[in-house]
PDB file of N, CA and C in Angstrom:
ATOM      1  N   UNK A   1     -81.415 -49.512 -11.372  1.00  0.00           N
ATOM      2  CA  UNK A   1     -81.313 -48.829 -10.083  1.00  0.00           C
ATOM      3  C   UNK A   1     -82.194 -49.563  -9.087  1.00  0.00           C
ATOM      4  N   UNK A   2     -81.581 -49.763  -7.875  1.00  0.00           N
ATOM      5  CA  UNK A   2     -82.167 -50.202  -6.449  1.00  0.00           C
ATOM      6  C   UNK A   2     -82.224 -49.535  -5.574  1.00  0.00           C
ATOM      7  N   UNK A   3     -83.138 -49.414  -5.071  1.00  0.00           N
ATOM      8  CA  UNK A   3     -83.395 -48.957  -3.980  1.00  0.00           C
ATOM      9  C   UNK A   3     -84.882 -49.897  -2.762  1.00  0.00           C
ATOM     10  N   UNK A   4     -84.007 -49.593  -1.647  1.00  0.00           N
ATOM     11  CA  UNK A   4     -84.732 -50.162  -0.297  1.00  0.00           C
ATOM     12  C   UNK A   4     -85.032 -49.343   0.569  1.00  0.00           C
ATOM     13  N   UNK A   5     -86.884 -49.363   0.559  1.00  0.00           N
ATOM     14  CA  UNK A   5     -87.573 -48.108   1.689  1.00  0.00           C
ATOM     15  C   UNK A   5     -87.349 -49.018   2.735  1.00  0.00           C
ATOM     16  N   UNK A   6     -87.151 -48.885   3.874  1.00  0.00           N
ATOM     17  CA  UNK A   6     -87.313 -49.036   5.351  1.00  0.00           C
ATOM     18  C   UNK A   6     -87.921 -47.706   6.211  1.00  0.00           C
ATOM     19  N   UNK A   7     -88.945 -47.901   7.037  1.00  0.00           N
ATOM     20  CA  UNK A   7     -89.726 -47.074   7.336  1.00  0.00           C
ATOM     21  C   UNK A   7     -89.603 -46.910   9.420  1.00  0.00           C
ATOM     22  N   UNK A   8     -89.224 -46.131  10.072  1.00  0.00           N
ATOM     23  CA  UNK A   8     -89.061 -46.225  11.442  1.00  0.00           C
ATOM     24  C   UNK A   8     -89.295 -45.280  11.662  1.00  0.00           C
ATOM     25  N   UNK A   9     -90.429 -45.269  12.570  1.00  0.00           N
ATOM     26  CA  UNK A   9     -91.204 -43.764  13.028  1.00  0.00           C
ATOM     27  C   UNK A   9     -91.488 -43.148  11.798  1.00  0.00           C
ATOM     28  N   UNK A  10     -90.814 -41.935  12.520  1.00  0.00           N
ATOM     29  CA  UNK A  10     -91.122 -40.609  10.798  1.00  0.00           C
ATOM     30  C   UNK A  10     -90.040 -40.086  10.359  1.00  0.00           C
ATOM     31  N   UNK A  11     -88.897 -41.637  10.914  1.00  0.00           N
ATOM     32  CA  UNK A  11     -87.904 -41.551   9.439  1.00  0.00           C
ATOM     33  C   UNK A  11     -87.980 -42.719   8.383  1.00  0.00           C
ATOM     34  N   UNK A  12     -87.710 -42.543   7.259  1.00  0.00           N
ATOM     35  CA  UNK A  12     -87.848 -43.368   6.379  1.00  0.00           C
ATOM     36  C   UNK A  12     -86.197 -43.509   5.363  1.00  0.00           C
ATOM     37  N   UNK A  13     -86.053 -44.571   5.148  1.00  0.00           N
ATOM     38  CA  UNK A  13     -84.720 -44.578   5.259  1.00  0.00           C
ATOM     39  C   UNK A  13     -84.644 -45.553   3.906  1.00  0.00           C
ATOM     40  N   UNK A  14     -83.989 -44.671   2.822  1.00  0.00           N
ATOM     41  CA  UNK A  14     -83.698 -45.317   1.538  1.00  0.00           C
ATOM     42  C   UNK A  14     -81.980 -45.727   1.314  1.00  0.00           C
ATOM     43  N   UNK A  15     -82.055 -46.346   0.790  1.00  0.00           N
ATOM     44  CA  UNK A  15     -80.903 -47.381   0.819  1.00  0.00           C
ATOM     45  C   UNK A  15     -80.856 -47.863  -0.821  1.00  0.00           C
ATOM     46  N   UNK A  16     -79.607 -47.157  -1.321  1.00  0.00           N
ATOM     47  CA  UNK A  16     -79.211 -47.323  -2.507  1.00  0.00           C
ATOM     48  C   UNK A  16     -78.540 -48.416  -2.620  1.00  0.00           C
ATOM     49  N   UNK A  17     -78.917 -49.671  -3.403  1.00  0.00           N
ATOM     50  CA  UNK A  17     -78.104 -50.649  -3.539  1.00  0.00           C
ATOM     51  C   UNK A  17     -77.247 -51.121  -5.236  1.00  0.00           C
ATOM     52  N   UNK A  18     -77.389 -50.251  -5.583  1.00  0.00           N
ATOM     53  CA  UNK A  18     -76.249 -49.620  -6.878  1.00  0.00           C
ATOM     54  C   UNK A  18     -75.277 -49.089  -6.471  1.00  0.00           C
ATOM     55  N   UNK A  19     -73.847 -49.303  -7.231  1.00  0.00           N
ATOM     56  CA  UNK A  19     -72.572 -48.960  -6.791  1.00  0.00           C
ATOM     57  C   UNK A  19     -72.412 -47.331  -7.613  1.00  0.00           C
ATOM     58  N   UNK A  20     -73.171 -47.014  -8.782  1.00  0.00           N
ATOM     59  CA  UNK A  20     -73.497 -45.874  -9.234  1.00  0.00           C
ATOM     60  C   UNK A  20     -74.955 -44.741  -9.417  1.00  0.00           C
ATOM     61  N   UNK A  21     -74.070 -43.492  -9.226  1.00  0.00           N
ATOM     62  CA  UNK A  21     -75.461 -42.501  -9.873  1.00  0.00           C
ATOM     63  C   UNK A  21     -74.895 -41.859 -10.687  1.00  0.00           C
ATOM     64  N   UNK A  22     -75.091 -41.877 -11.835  1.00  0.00           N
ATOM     65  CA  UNK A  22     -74.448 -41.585 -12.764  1.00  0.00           C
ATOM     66  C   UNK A  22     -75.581 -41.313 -14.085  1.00  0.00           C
ATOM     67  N   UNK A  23     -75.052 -40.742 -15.586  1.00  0.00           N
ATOM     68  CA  UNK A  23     -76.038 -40.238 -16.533  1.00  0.00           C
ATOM     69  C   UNK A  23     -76.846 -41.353 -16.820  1.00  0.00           C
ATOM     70  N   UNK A  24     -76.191 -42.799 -16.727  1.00  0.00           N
ATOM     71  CA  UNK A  24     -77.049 -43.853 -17.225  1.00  0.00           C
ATOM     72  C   UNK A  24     -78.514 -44.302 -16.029  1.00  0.00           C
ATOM     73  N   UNK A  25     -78.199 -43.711 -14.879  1.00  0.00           N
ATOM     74  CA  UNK A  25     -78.855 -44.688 -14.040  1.00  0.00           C
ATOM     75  C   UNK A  25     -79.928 -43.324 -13.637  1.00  0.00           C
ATOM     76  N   UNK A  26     -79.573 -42.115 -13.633  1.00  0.00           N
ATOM     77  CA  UNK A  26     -79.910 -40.379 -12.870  1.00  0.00           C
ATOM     78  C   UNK A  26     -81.539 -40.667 -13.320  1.00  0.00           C
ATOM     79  N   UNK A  27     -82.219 -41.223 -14.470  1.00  0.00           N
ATOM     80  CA  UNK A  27     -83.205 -40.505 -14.262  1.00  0.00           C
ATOM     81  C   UNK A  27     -84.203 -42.233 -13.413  1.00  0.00           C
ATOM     82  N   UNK A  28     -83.713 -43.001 -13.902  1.00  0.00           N
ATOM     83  CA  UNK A  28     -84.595 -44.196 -12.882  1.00  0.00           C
ATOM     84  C   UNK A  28     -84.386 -43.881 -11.173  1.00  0.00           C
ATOM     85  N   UNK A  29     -83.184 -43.207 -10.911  1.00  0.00           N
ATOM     86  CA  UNK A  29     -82.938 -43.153  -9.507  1.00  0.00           C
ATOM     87  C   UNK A  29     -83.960 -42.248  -9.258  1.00  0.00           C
ATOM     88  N   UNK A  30     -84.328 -40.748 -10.037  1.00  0.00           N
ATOM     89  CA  UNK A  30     -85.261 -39.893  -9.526  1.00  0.00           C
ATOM     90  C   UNK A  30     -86.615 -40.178  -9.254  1.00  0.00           C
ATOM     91  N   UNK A  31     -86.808 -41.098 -10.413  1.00  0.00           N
ATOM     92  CA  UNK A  31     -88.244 -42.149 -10.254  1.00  0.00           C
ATOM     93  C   UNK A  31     -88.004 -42.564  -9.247  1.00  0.00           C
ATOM     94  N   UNK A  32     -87.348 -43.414  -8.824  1.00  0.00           N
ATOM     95  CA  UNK A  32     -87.653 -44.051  -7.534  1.00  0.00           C
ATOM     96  C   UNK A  32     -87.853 -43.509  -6.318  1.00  0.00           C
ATOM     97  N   UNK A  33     -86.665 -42.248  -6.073  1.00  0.00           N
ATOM     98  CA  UNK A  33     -87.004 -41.854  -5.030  1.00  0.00           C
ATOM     99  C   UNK A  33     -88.134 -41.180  -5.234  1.00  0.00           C
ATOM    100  N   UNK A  34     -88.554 -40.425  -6.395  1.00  0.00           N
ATOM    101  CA  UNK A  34     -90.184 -40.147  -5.833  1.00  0.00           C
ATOM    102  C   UNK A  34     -91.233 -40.807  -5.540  1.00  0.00           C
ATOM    103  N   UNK A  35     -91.038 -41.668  -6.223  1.00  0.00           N
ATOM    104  CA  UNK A  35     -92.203 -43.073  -5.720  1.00  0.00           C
ATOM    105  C   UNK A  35     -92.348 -43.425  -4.280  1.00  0.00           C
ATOM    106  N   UNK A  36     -90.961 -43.530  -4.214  1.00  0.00           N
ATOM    107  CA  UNK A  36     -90.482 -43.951  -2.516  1.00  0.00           C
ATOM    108  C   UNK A  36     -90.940 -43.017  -1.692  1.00  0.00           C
ATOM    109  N   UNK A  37     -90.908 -41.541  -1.861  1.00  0.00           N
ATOM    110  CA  UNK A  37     -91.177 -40.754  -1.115  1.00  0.00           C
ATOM    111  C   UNK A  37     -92.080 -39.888  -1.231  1.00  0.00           C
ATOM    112  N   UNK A  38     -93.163 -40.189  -2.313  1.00  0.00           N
ATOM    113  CA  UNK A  38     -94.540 -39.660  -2.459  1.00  0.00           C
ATOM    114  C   UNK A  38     -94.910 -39.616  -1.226  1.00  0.00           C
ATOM    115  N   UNK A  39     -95.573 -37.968  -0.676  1.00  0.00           N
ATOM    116  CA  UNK A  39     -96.494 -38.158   0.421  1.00  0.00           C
ATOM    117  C   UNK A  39     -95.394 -38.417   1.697  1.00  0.00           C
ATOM    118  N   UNK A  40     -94.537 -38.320   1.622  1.00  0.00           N
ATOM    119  CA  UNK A  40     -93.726 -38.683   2.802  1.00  0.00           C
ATOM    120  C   UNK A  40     -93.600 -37.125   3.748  1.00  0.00           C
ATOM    121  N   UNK A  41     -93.389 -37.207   5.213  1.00  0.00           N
ATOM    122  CA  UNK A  41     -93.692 -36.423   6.086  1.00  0.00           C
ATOM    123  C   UNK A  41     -92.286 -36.674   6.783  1.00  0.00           C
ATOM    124  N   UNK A  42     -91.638 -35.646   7.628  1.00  0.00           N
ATOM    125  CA  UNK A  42     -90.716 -36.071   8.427  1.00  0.00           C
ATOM    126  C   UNK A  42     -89.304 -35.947   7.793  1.00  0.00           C
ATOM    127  N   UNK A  43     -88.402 -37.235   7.991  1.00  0.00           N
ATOM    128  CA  UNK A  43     -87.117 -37.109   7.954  1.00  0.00           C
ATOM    129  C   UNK A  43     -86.702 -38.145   6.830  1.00  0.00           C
ATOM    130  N   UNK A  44     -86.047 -37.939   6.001  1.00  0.00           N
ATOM    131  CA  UNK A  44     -85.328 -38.759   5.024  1.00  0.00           C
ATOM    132  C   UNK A  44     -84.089 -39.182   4.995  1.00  0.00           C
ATOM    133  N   UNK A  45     -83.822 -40.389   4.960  1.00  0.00           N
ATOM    134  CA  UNK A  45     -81.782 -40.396   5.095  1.00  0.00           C
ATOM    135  C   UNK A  45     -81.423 -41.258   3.890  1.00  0.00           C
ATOM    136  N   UNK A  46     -80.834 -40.938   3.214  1.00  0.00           N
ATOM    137  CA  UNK A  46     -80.454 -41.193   1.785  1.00  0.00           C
ATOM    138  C   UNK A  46     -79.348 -42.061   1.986  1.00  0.00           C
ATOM    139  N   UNK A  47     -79.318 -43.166   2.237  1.00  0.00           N
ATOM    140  CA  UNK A  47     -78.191 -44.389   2.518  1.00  0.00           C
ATOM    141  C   UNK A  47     -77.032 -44.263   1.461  1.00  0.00           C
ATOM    142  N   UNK A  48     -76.178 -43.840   1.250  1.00  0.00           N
ATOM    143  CA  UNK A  48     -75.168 -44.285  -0.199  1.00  0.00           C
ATOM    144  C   UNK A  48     -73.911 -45.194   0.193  1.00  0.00           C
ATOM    145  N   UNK A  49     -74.051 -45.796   0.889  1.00  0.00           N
ATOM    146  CA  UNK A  49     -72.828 -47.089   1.532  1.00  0.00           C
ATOM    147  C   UNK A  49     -72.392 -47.195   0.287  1.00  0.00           C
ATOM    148  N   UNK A  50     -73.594 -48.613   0.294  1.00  0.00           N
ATOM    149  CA  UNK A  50     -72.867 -48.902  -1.361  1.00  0.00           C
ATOM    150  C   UNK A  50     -72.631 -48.363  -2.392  1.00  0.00           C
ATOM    151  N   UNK A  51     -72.842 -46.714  -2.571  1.00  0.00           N
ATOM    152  CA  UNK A  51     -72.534 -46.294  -4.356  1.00  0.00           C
ATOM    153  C   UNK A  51     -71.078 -45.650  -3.602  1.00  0.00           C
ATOM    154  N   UNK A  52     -70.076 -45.937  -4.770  1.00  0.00           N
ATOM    155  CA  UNK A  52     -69.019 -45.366  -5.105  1.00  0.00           C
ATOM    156  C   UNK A  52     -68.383 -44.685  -6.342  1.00  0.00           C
ATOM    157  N   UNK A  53     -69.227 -44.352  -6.826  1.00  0.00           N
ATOM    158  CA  UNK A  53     -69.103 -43.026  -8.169  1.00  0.00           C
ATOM    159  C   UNK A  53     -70.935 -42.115  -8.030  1.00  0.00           C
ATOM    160  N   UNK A  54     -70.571 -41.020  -8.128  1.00  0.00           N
ATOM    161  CA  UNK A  54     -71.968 -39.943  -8.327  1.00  0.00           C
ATOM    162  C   UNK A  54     -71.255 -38.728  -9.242  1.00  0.00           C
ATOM    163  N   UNK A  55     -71.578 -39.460 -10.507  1.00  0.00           N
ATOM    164  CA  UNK A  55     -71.100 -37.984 -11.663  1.00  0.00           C
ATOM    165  C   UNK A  55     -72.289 -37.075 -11.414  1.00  0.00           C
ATOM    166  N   UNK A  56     -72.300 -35.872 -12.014  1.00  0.00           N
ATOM    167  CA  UNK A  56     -73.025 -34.391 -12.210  1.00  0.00           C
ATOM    168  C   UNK A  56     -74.489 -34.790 -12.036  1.00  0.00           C
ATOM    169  N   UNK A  57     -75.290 -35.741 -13.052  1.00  0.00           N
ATOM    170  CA  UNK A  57     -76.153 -36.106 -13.002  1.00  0.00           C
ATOM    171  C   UNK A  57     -77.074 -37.097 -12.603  1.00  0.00           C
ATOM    172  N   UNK A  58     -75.948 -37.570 -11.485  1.00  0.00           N
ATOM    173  CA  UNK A  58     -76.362 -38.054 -10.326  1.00  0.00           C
ATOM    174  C   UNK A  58     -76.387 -37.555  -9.406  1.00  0.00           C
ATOM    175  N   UNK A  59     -75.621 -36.462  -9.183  1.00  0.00           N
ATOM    176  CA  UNK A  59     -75.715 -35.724  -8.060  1.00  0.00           C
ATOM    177  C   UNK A  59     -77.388 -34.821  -8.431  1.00  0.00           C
ATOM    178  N   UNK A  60     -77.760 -34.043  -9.344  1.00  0.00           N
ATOM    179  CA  UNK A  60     -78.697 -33.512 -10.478  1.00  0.00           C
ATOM    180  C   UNK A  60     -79.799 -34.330  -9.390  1.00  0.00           C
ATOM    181  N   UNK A  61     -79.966 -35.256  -9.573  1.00  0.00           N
ATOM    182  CA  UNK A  61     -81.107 -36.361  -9.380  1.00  0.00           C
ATOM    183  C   UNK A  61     -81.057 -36.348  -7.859  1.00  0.00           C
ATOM    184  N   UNK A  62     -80.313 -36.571  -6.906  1.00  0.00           N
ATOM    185  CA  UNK A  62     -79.608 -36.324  -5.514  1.00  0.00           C
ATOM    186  C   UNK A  62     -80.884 -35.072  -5.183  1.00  0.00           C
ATOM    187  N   UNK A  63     -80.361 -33.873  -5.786  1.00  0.00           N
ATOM    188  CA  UNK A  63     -80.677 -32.680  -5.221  1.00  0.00           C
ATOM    189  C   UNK A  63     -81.850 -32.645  -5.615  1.00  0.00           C
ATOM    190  N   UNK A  64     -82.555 -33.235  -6.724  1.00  0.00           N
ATOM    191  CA  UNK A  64     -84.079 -33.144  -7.579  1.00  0.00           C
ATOM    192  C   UNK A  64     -84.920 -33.717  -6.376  1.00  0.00           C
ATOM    193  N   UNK A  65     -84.334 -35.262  -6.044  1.00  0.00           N
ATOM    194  CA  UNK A  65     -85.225 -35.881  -5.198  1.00  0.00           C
ATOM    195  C   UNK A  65     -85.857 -35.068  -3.915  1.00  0.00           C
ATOM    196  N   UNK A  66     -84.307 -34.115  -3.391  1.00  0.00           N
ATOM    197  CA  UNK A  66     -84.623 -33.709  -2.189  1.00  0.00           C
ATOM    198  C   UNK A  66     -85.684 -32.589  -2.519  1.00  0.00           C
ATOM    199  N   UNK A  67     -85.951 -31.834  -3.543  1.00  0.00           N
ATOM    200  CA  UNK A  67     -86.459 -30.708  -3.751  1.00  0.00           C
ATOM    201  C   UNK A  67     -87.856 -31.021  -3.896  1.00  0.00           C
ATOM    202  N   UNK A  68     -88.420 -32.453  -4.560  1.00  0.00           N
ATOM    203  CA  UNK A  68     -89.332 -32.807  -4.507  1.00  0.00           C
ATOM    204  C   UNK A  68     -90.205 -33.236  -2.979  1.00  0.00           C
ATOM    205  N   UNK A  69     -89.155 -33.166  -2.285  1.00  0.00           N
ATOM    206  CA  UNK A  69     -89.926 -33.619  -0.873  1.00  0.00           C
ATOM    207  C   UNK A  69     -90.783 -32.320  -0.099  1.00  0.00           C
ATOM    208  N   UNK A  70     -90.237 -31.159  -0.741  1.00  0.00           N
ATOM    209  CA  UNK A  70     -90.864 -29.937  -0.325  1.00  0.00           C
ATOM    210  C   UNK A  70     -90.860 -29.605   1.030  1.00  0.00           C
ATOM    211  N   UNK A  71     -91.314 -28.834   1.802  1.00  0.00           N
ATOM    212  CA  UNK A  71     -91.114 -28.594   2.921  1.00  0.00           C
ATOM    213  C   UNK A  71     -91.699 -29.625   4.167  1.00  0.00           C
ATOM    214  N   UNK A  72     -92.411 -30.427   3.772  1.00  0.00           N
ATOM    215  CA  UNK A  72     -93.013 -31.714   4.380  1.00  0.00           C
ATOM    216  C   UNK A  72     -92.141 -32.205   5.159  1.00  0.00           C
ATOM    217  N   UNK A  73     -90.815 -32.680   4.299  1.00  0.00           N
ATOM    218  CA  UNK A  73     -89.881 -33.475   5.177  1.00  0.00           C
ATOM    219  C   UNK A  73     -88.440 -32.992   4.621  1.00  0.00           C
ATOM    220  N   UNK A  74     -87.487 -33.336   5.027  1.00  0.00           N
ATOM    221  CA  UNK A  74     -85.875 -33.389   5.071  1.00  0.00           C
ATOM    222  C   UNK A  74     -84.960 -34.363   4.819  1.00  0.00           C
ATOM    223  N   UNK A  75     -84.084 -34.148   3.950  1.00  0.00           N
ATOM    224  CA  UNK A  75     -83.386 -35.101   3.474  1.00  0.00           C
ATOM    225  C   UNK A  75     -81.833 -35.527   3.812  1.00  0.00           C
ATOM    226  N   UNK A  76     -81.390 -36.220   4.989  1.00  0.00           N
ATOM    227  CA  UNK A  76     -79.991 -36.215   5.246  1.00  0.00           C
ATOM    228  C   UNK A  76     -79.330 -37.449   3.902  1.00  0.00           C
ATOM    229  N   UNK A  77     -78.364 -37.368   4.293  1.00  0.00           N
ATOM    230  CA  UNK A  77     -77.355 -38.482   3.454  1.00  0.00           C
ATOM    231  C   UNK A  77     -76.489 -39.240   4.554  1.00  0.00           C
ATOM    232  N   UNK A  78     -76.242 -40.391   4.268  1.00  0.00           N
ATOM    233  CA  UNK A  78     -75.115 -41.365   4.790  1.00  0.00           C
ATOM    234  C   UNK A  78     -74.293 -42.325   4.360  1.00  0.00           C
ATOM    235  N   UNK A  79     -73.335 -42.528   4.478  1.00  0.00           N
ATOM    236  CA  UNK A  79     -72.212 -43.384   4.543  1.00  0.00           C
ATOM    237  C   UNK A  79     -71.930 -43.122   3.051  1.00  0.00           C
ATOM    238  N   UNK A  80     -71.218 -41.699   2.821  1.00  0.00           N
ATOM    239  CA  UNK A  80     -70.630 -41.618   1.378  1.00  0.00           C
ATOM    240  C   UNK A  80     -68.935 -42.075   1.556  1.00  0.00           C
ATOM    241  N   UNK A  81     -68.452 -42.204   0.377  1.00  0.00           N
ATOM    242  CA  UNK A  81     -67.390 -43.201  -0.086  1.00  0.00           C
ATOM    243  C   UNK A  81     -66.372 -41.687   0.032  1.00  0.00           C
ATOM    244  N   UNK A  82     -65.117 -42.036   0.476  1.00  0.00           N
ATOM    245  CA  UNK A  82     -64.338 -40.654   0.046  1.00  0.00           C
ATOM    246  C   UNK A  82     -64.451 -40.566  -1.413  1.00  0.00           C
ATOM    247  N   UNK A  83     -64.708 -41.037  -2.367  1.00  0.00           N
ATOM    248  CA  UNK A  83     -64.711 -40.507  -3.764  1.00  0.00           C
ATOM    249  C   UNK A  83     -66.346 -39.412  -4.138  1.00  0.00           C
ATOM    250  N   UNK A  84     -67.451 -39.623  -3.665  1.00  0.00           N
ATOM    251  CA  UNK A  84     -68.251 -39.548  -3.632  1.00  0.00           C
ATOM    252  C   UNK A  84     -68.296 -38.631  -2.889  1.00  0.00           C
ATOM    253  N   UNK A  85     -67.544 -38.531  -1.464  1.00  0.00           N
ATOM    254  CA  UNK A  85     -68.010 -37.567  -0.249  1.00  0.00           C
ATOM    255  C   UNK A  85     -66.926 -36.195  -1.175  1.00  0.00           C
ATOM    256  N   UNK A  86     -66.070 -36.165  -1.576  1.00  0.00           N
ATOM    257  CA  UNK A  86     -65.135 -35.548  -2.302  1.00  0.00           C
ATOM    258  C   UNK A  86     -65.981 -34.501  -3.748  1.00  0.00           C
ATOM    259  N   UNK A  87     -67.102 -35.485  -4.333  1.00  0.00           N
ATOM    260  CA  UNK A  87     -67.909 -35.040  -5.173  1.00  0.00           C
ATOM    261  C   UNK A  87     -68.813 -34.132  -4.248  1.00  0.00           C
ATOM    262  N   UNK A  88     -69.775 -33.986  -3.335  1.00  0.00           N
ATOM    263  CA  UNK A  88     -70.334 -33.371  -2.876  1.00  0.00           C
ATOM    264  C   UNK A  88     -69.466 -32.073  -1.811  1.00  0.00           C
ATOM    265  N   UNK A  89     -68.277 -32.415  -1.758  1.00  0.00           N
ATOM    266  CA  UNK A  89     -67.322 -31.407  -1.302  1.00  0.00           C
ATOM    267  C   UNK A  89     -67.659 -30.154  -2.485  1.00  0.00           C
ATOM    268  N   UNK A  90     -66.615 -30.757  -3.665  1.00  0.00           N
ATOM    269  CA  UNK A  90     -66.296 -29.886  -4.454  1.00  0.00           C
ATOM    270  C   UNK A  90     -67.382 -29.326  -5.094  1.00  0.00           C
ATOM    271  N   UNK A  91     -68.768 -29.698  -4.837  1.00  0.00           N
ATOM    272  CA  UNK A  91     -69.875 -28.891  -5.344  1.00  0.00           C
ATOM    273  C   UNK A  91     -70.456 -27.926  -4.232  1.00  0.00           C
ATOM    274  N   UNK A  92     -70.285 -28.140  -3.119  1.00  0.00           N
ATOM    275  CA  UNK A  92     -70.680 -27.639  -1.966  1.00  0.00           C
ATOM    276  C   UNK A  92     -72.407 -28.241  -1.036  1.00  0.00           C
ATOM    277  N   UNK A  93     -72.295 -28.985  -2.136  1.00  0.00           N
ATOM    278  CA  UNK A  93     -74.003 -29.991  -1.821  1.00  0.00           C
ATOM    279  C   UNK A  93     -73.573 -30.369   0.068  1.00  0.00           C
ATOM    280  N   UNK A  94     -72.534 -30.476   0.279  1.00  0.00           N
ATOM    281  CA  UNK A  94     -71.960 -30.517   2.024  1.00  0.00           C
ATOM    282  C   UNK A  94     -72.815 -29.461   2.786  1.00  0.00           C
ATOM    283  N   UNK A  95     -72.933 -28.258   1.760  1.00  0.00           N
ATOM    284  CA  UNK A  95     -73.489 -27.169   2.716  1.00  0.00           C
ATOM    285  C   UNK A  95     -75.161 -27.439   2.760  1.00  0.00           C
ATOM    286  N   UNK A  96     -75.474 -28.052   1.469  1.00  0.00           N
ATOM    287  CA  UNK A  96     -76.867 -28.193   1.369  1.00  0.00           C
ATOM    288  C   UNK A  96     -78.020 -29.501   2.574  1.00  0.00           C
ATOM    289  N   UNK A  97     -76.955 -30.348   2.028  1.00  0.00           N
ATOM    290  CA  UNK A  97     -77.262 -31.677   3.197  1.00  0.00           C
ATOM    291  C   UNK A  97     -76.622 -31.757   4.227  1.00  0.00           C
ATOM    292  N   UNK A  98     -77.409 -31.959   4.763  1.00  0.00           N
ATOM    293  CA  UNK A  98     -76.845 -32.862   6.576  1.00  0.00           C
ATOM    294  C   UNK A  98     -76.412 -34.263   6.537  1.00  0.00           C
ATOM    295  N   UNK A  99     -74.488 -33.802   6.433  1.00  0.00           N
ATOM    296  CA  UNK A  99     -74.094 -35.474   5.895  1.00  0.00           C
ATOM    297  C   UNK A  99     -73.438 -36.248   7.181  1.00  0.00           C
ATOM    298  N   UNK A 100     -74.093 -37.490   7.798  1.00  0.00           N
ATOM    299  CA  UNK A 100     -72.995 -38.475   8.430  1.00  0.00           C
ATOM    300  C   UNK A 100     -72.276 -39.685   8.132  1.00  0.00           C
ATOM    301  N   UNK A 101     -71.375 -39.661   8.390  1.00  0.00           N
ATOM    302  CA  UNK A 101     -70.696 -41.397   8.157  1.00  0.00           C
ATOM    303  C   UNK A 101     -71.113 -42.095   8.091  1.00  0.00           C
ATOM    304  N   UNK A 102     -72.479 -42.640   8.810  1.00  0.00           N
ATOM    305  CA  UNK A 102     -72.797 -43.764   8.469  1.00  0.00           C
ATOM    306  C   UNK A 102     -74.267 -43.863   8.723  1.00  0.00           C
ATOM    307  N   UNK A 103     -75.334 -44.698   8.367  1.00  0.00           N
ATOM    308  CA  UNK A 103     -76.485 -45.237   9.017  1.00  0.00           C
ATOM    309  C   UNK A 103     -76.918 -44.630  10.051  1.00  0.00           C
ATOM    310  N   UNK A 104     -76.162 -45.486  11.083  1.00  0.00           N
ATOM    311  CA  UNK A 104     -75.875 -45.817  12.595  1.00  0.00           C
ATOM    312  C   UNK A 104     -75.868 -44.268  13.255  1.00  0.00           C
ATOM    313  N   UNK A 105     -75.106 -43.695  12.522  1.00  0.00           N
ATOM    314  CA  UNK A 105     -74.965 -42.010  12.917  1.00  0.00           C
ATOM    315  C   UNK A 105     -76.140 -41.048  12.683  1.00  0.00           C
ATOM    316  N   UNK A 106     -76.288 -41.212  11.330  1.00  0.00           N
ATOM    317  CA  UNK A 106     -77.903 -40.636  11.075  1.00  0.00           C
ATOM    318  C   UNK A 106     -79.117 -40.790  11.586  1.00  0.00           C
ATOM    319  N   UNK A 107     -79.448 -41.917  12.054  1.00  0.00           N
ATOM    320  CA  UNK A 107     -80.645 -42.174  12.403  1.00  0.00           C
ATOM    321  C   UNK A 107     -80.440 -42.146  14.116  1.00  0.00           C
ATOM    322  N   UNK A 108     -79.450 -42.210  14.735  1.00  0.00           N
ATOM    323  CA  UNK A 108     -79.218 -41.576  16.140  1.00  0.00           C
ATOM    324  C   UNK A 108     -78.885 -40.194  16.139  1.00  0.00           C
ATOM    325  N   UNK A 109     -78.898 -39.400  15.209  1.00  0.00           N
ATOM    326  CA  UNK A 109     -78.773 -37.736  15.189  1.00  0.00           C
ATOM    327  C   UNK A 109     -80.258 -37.319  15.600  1.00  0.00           C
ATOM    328  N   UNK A 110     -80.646 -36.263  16.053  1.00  0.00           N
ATOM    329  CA  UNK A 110     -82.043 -35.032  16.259  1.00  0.00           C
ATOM    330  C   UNK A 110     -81.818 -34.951  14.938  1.00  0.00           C
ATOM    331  N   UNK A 111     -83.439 -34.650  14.293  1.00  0.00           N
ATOM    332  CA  UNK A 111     -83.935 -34.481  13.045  1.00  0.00           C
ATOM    333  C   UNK A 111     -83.454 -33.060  13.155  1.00  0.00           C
ATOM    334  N   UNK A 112     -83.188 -32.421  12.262  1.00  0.00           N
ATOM    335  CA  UNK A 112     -83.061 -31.029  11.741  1.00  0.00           C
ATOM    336  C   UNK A 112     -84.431 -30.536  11.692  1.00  0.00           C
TER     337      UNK A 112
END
């Protein structure tokens, strides 16, 4: 699992560069994002351009990370794949996160 912090203002902006989250990869991804986001304040945007599969326990790890950020900061998502955006449909995680199309969209949105 990859991941890339980029840091602007008091958003911080992780960027998954794995094409999966899935049972094999779910628990290194949770490591990372906590590492990544130990101590973090503000706004989070969870890049997923590049992944195009998120089984159960990637999604699991998805929602873990955000829960770990605690009330400190907030966690949007961007640029999910229709297969992927389809997975967070049918779980309703849509209602949980603040999802946009892309990057570009997220980080020009008002923080929640």
């Amino acid at each position: 699992m990859s991941l890339v912090a980029n840091k602007n203002g008091d958003t911080l902006v992780l960027s998954v560069e794995s094409t999966r989250i899935d049972s094999a990869s779910a628990i290194a991804f949770k490591d990372e994002m906590f590492n990544a986001t130990r101590g973090t304040q503000g706004r989070v945007i969870l890049d997923l351009t590049k992944v195009d599969f998120v089984d159960s326990s990637g999604l699991g790890a998805i929602v873990a990370s955000m829960k770990a950020l605690g009330d400190a900061a907030k966690m949007d998502i961007a640029g999910l794949s229709p297969v992927v955006e389809k997975v967070f449909r049918l779980t309703r995680m849509d209602s949980v996160f603040r999802i946009f199309p892309d990057l570009p969209s997220a980080q020009s949105a008002t923080p929640a």
